[in-house]
PDB file of N, CA and C in Angstrom:
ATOM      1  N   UNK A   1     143.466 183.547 -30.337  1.00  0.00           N
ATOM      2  CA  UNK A   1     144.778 183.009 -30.051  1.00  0.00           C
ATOM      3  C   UNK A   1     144.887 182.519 -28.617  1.00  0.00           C
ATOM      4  N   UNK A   2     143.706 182.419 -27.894  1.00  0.00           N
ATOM      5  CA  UNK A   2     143.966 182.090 -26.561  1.00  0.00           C
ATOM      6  C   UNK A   2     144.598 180.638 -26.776  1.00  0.00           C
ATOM      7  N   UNK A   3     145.403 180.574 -25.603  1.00  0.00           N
ATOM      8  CA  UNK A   3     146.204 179.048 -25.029  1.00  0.00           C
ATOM      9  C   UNK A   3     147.396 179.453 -25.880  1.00  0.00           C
ATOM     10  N   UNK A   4     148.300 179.964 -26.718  1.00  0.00           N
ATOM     11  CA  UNK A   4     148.794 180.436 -27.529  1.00  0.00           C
ATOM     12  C   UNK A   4     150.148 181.319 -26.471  1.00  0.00           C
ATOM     13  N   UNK A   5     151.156 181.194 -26.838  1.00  0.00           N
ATOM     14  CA  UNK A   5     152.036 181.709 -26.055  1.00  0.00           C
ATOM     15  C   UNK A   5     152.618 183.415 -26.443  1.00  0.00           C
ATOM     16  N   UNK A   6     152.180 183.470 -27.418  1.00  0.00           N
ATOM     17  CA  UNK A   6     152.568 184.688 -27.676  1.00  0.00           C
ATOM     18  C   UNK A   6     152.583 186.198 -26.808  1.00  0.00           C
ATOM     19  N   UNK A   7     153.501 187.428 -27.309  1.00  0.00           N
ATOM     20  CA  UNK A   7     153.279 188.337 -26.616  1.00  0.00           C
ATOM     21  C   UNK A   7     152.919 189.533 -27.340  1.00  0.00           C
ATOM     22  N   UNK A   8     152.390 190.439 -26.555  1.00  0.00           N
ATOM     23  CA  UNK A   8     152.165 191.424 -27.457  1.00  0.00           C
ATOM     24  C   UNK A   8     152.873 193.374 -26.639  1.00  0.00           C
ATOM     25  N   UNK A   9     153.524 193.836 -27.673  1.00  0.00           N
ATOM     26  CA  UNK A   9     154.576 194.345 -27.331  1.00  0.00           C
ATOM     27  C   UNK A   9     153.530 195.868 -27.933  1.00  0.00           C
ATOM     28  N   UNK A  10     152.906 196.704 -27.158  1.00  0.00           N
ATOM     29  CA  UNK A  10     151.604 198.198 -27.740  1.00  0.00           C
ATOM     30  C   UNK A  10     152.175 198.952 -27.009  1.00  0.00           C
ATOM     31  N   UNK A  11     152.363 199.951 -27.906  1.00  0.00           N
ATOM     32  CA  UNK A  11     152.817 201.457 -28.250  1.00  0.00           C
ATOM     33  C   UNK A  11     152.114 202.424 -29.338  1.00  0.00           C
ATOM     34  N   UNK A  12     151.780 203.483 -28.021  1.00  0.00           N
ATOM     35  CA  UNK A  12     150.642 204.585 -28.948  1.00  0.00           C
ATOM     36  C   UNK A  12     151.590 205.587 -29.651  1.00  0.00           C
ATOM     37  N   UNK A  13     151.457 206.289 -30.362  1.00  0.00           N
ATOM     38  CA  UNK A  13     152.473 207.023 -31.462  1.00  0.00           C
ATOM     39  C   UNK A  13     151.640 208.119 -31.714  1.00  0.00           C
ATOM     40  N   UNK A  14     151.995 209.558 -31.215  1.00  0.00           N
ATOM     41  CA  UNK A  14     151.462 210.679 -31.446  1.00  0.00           C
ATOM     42  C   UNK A  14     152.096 211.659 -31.934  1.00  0.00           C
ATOM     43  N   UNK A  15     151.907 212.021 -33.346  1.00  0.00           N
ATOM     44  CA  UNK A  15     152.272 212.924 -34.045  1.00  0.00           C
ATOM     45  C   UNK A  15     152.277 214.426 -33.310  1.00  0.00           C
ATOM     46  N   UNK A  16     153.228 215.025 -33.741  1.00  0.00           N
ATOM     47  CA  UNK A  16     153.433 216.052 -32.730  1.00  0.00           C
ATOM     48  C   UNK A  16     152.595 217.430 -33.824  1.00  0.00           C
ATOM     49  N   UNK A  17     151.859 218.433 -33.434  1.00  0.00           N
ATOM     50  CA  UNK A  17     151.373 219.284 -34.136  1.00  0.00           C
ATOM     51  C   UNK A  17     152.096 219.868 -35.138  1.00  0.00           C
ATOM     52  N   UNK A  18     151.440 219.800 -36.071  1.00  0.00           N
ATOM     53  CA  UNK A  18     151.636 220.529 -37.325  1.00  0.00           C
ATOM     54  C   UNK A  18     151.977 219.081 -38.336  1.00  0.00           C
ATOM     55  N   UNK A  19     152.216 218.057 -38.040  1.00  0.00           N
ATOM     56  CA  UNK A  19     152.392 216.407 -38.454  1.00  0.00           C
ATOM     57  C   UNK A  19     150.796 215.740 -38.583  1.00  0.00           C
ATOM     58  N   UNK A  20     151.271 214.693 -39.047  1.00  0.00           N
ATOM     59  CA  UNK A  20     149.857 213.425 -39.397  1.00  0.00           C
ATOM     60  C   UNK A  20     151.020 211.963 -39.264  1.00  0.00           C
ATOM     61  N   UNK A  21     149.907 211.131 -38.618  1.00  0.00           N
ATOM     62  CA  UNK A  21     150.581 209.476 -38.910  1.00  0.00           C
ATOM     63  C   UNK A  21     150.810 209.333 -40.085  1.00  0.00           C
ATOM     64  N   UNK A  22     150.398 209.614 -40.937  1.00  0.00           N
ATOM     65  CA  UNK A  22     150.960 209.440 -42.295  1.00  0.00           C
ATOM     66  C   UNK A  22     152.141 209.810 -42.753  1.00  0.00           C
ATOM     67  N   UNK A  23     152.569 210.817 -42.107  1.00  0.00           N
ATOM     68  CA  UNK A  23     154.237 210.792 -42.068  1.00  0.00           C
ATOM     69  C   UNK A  23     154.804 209.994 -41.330  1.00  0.00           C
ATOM     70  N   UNK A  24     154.271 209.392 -40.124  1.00  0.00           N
ATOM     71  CA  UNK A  24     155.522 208.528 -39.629  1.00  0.00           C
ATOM     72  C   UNK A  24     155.384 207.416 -39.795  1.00  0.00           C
ATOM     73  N   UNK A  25     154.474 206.922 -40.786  1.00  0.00           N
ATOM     74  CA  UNK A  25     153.302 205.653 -41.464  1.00  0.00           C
ATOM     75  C   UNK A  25     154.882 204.547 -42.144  1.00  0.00           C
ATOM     76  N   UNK A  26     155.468 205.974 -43.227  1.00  0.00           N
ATOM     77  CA  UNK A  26     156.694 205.032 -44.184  1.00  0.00           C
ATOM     78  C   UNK A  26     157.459 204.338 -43.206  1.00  0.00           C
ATOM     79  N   UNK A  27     158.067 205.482 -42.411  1.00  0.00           N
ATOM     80  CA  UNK A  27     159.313 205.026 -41.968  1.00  0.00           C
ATOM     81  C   UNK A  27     159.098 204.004 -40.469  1.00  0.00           C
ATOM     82  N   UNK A  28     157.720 204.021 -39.772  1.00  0.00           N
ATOM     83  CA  UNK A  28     157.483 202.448 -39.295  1.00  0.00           C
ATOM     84  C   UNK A  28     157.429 201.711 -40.139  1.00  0.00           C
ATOM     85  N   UNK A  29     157.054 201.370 -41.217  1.00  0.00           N
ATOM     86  CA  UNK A  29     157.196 200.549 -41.931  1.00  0.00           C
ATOM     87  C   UNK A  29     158.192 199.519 -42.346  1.00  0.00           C
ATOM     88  N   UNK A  30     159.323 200.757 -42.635  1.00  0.00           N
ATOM     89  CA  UNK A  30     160.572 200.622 -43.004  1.00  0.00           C
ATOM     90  C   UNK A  30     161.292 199.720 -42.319  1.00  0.00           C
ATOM     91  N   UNK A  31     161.244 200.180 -40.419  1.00  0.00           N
ATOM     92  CA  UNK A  31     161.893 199.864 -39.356  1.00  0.00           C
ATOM     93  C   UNK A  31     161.024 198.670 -39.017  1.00  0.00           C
ATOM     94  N   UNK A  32     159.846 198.174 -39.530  1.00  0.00           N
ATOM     95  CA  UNK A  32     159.226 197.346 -38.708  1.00  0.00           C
ATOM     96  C   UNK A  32     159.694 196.159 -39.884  1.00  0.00           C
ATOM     97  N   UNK A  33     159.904 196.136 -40.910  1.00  0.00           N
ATOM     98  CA  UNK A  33     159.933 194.958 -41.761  1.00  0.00           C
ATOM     99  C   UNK A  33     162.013 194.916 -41.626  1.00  0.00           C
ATOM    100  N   UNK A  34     162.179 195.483 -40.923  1.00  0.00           N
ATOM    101  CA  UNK A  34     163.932 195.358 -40.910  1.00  0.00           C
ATOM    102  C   UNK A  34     163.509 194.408 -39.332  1.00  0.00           C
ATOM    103  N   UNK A  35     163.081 194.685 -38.291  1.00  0.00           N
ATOM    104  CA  UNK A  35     162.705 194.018 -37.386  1.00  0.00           C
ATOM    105  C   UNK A  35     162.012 192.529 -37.223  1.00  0.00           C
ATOM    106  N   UNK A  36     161.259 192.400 -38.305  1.00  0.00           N
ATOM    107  CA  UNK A  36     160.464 191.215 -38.547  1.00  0.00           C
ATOM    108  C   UNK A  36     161.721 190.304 -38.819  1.00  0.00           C
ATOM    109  N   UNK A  37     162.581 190.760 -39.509  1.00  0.00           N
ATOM    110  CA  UNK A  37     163.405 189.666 -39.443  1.00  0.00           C
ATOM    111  C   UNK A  37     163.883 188.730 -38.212  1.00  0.00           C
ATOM    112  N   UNK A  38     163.975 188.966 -37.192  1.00  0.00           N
ATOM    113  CA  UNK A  38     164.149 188.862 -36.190  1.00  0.00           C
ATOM    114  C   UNK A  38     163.578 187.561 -35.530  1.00  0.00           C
ATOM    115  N   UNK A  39     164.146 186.718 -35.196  1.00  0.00           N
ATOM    116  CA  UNK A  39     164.156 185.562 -34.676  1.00  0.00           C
ATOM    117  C   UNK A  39     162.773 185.835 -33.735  1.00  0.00           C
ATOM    118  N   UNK A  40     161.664 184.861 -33.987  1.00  0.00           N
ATOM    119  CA  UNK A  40     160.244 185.437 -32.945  1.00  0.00           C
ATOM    120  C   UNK A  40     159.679 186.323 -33.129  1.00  0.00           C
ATOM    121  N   UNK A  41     159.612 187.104 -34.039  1.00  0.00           N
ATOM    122  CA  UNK A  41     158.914 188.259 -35.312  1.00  0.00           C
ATOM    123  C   UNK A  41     157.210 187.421 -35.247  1.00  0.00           C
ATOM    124  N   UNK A  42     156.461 188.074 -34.826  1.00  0.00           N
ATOM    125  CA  UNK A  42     155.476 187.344 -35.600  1.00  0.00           C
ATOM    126  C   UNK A  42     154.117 188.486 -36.245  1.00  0.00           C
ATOM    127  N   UNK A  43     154.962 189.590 -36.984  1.00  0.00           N
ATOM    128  CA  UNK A  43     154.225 190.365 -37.368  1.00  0.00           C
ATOM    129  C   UNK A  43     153.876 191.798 -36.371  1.00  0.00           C
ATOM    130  N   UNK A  44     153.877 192.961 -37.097  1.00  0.00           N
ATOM    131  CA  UNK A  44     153.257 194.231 -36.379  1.00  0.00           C
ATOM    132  C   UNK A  44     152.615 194.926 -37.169  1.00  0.00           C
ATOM    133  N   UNK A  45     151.189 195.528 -36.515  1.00  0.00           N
ATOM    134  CA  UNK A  45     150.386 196.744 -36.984  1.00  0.00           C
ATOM    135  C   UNK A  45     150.409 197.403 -36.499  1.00  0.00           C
ATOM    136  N   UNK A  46     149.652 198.377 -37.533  1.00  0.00           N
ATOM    137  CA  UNK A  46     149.765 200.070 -37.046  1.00  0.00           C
ATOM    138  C   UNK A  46     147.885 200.651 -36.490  1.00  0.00           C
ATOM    139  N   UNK A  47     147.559 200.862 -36.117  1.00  0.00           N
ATOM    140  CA  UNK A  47     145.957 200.959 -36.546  1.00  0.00           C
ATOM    141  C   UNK A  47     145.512 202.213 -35.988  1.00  0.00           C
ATOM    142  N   UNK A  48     144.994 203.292 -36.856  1.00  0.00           N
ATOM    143  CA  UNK A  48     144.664 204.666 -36.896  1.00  0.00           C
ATOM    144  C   UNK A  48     143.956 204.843 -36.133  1.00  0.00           C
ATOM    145  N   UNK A  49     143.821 205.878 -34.842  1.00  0.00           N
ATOM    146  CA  UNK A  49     142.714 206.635 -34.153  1.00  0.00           C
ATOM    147  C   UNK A  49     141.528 207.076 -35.026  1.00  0.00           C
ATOM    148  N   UNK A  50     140.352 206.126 -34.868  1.00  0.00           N
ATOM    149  CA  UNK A  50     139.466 206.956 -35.312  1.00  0.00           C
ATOM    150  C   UNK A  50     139.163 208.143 -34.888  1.00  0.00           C
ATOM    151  N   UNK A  51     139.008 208.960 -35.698  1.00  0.00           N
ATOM    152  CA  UNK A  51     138.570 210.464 -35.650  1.00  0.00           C
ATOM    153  C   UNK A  51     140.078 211.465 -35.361  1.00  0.00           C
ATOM    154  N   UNK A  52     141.382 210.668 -35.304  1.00  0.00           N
ATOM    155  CA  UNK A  52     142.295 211.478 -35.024  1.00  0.00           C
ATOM    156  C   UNK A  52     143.316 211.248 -36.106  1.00  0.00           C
ATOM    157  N   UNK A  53     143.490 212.025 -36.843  1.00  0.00           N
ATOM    158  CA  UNK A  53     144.915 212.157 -37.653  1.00  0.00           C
ATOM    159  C   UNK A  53     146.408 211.763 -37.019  1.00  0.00           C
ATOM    160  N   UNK A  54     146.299 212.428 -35.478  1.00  0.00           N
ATOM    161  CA  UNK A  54     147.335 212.659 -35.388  1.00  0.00           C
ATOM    162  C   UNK A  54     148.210 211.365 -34.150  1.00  0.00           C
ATOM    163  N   UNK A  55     147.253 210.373 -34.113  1.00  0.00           N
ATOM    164  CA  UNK A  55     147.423 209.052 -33.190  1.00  0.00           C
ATOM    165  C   UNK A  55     147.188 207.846 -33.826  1.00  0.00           C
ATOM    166  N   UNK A  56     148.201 206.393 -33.328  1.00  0.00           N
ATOM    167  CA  UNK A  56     148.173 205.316 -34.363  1.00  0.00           C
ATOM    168  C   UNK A  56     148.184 204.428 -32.790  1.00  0.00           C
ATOM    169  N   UNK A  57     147.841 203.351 -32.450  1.00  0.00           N
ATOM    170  CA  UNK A  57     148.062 202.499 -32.046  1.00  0.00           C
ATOM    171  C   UNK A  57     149.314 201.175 -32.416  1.00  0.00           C
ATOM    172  N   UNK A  58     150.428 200.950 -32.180  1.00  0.00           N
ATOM    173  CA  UNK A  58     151.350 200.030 -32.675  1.00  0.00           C
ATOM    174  C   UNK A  58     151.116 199.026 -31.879  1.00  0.00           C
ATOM    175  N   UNK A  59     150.733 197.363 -32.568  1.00  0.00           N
ATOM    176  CA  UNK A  59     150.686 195.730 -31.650  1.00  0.00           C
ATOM    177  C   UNK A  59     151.844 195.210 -32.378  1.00  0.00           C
ATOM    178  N   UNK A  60     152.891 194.831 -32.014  1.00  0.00           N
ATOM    179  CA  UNK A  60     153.759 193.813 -32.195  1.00  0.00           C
ATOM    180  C   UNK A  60     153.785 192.366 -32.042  1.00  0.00           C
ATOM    181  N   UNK A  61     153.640 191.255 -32.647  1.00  0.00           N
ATOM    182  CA  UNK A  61     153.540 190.094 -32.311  1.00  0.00           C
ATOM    183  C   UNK A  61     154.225 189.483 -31.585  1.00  0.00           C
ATOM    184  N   UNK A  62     155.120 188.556 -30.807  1.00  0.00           N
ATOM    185  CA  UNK A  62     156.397 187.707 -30.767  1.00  0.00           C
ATOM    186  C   UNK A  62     155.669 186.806 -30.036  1.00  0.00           C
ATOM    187  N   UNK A  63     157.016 185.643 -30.267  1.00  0.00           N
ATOM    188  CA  UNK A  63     156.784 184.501 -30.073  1.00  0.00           C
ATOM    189  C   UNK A  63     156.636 184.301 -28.336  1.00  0.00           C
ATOM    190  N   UNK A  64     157.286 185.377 -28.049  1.00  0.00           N
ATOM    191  CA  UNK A  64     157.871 185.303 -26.019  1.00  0.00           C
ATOM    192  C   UNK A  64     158.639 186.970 -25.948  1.00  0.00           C
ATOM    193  N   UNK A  65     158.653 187.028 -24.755  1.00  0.00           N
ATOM    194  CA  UNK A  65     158.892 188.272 -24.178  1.00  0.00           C
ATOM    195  C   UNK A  65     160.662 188.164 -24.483  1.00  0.00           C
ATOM    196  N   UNK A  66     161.045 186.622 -24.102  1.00  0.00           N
ATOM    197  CA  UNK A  66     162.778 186.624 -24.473  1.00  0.00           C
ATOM    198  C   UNK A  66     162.723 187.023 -26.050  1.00  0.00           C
ATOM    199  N   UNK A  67     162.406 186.540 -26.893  1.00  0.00           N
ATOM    200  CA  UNK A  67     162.230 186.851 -28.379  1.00  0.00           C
ATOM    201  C   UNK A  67     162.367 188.416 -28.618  1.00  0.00           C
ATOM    202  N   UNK A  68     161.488 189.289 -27.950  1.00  0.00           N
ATOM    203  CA  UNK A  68     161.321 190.475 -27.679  1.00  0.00           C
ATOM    204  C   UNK A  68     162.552 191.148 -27.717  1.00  0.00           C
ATOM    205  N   UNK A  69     162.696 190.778 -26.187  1.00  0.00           N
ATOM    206  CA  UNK A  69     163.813 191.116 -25.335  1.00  0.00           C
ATOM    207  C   UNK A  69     165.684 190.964 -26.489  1.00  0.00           C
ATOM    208  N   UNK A  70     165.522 189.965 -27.005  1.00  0.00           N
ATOM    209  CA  UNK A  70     167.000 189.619 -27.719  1.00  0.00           C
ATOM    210  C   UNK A  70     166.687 190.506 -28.690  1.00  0.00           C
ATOM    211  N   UNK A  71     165.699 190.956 -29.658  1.00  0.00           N
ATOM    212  CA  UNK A  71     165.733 191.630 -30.484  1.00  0.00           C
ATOM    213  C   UNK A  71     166.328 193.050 -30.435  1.00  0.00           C
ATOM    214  N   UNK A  72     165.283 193.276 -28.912  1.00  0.00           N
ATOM    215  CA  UNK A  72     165.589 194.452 -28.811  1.00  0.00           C
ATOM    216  C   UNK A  72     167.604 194.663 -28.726  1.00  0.00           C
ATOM    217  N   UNK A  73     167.734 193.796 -27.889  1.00  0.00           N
ATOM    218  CA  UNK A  73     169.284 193.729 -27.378  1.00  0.00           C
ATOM    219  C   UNK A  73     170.243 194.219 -28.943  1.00  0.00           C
ATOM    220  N   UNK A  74     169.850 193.167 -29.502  1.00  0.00           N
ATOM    221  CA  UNK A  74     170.280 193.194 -30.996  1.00  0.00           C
ATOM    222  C   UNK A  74     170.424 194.487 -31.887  1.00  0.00           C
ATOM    223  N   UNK A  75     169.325 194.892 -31.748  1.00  0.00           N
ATOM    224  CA  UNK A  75     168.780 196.668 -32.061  1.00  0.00           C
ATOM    225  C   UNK A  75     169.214 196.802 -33.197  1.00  0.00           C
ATOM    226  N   UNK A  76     170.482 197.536 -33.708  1.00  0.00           N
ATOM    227  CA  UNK A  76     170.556 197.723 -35.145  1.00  0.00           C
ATOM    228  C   UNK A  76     170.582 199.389 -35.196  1.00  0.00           C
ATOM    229  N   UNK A  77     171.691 199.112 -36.130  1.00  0.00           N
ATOM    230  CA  UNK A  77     171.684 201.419 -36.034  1.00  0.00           C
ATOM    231  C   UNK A  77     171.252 201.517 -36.930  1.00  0.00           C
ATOM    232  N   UNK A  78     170.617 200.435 -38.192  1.00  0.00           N
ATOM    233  CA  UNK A  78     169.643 200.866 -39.088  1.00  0.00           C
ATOM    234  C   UNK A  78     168.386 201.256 -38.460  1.00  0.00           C
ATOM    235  N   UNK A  79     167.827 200.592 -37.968  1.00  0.00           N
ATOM    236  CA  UNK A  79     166.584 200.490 -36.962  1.00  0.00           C
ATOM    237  C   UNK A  79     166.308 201.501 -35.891  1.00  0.00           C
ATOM    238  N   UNK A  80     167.368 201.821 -35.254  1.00  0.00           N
ATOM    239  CA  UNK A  80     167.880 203.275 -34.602  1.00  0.00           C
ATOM    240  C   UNK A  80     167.977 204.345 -35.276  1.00  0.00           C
ATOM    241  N   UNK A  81     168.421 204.553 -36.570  1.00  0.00           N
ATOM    242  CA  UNK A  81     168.395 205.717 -37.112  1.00  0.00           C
ATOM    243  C   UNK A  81     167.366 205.751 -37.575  1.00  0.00           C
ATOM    244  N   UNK A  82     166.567 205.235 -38.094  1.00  0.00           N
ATOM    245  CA  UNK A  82     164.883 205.640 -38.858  1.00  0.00           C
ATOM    246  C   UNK A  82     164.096 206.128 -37.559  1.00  0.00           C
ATOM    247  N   UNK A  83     164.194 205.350 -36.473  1.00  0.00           N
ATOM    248  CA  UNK A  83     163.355 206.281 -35.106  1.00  0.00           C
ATOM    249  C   UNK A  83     163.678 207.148 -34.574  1.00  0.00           C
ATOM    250  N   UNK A  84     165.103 207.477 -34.399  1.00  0.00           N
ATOM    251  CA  UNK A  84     165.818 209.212 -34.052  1.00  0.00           C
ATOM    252  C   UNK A  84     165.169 209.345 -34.535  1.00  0.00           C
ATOM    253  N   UNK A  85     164.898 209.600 -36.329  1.00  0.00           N
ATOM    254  CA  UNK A  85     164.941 210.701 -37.356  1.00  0.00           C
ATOM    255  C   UNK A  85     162.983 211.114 -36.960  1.00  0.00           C
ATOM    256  N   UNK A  86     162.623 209.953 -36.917  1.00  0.00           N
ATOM    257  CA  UNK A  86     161.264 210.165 -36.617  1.00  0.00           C
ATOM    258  C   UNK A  86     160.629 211.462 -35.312  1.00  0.00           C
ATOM    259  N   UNK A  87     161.804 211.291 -33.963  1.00  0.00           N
ATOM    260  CA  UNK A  87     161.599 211.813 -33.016  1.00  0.00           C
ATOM    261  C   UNK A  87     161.102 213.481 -33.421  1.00  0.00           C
ATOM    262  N   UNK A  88     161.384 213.853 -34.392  1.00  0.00           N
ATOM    263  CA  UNK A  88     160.864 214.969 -34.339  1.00  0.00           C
ATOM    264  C   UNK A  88     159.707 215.356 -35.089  1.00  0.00           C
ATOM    265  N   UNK A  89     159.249 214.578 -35.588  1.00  0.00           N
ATOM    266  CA  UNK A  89     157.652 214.681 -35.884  1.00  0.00           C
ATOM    267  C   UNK A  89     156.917 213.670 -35.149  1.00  0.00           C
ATOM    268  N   UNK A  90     156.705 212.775 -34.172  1.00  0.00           N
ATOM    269  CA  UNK A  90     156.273 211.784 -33.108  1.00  0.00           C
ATOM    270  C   UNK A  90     156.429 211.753 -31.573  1.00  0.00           C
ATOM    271  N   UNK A  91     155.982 211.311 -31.341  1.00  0.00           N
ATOM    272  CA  UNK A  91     156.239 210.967 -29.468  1.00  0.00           C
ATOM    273  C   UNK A  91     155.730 209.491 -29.196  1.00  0.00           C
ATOM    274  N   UNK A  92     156.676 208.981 -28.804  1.00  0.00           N
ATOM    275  CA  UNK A  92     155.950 207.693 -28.711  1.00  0.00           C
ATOM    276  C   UNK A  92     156.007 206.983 -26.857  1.00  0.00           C
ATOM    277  N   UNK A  93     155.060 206.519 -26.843  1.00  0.00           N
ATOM    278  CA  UNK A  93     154.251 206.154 -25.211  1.00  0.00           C
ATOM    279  C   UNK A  93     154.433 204.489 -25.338  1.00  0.00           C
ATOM    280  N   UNK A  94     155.543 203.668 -24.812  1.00  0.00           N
ATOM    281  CA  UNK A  94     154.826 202.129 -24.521  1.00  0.00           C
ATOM    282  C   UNK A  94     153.811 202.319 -23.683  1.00  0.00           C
ATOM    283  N   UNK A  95     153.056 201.203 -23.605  1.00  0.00           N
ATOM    284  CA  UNK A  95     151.551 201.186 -23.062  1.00  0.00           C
ATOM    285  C   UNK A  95     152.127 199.560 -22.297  1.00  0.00           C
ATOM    286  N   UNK A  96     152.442 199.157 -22.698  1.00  0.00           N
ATOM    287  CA  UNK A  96     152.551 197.679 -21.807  1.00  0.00           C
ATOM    288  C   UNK A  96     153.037 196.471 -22.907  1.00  0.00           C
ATOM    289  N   UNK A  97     153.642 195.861 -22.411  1.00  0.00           N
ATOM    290  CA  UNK A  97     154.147 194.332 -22.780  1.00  0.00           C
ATOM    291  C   UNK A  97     152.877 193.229 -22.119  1.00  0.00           C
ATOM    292  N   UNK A  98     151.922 192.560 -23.166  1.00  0.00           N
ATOM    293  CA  UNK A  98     151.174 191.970 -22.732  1.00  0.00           C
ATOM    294  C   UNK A  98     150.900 190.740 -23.363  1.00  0.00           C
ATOM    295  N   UNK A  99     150.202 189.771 -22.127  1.00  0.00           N
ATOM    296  CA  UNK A  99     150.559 188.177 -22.819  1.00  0.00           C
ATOM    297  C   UNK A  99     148.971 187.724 -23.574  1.00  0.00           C
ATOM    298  N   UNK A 100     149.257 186.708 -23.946  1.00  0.00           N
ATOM    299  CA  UNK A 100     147.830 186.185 -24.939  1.00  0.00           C
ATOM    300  C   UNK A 100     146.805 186.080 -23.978  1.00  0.00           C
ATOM    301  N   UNK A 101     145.729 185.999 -24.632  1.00  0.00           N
ATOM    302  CA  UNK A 101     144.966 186.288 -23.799  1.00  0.00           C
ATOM    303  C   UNK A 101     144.588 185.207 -23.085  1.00  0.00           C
ATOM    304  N   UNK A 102     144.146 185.284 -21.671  1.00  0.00           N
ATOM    305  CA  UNK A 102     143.858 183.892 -21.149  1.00  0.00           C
ATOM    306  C   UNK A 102     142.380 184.364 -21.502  1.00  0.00           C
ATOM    307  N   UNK A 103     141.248 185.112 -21.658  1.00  0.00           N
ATOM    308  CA  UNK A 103     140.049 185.243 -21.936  1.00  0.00           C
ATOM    309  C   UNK A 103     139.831 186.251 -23.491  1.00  0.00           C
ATOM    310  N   UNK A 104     138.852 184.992 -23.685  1.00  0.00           N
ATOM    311  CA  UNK A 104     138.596 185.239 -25.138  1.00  0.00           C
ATOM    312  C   UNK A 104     136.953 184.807 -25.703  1.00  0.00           C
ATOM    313  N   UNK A 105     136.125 185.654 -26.378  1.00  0.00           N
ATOM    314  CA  UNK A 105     135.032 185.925 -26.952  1.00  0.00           C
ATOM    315  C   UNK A 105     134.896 185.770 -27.839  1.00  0.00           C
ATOM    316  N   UNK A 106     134.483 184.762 -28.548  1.00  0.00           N
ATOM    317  CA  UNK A 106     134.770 185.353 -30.122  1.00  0.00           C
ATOM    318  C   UNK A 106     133.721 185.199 -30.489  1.00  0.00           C
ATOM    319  N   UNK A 107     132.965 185.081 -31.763  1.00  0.00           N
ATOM    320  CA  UNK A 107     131.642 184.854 -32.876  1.00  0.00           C
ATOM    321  C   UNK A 107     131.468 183.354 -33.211  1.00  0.00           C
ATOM    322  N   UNK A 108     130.463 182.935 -33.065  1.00  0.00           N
ATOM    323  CA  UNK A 108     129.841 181.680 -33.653  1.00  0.00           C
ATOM    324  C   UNK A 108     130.063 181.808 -34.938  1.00  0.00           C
ATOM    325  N   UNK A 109     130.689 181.346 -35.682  1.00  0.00           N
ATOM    326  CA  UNK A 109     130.605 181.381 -37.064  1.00  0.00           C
ATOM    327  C   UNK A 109     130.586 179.978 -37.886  1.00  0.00           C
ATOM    328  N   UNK A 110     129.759 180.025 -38.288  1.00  0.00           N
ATOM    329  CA  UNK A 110     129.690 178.844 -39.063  1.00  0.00           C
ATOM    330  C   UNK A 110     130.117 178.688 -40.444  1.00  0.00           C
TER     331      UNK A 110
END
């Protein structure tokens, strides 16, 4: 996606002991496809710690950091209440708001 304006919005998600991501697997789900709606949505994953049950990596797509930013503004007490409810089996860490990449590697593929 280099040259590509997009942003990317990563947050690590750690299940609190005696929990698994797989419980808090539905209800991102839930909250993330109520979000996609969202003007500059351009998709979010979840992607499992290898070797750890209890850690997920979250990448959010958007179009721009304003995109982001209005969503968030926007918020939603649907969207708010599925992550309270979460708070007590999770902890969640932003890691950074970050832009496309200006360097990029990819595979010869023919």
């Amino acid at each position: 996606m280099a040259g590509e304006e997009f942003m990317y919005y990563i947050f690590e998600v750690t299940a609190k002991k005696g929990h698994s991501i797989d419980e808090y697997a539905a209800s991102w789900m839930e909250a993330s496809a109520i979000i996609q709606r969202s003007p500059g949505a351009r998709g979010t994953r979840l992607h499992r710690k290898i070797g750890d049950d209890r850690r997920a990596l979250a990448i959010a797509t958007w179009d721009s950091k304003v995109a982001r930013d209005a969503a968030s503004v926007m918020g939603g007490r649907e969207v708010k209440a599925i992550i309270e409810a979460q708070a007590e089996i999770v902890t969640v860490e932003l890691l950074g708001e970050f832009e496309a990449p200006d360097w990029e590697v990819l595979p010869d593929i023919e």
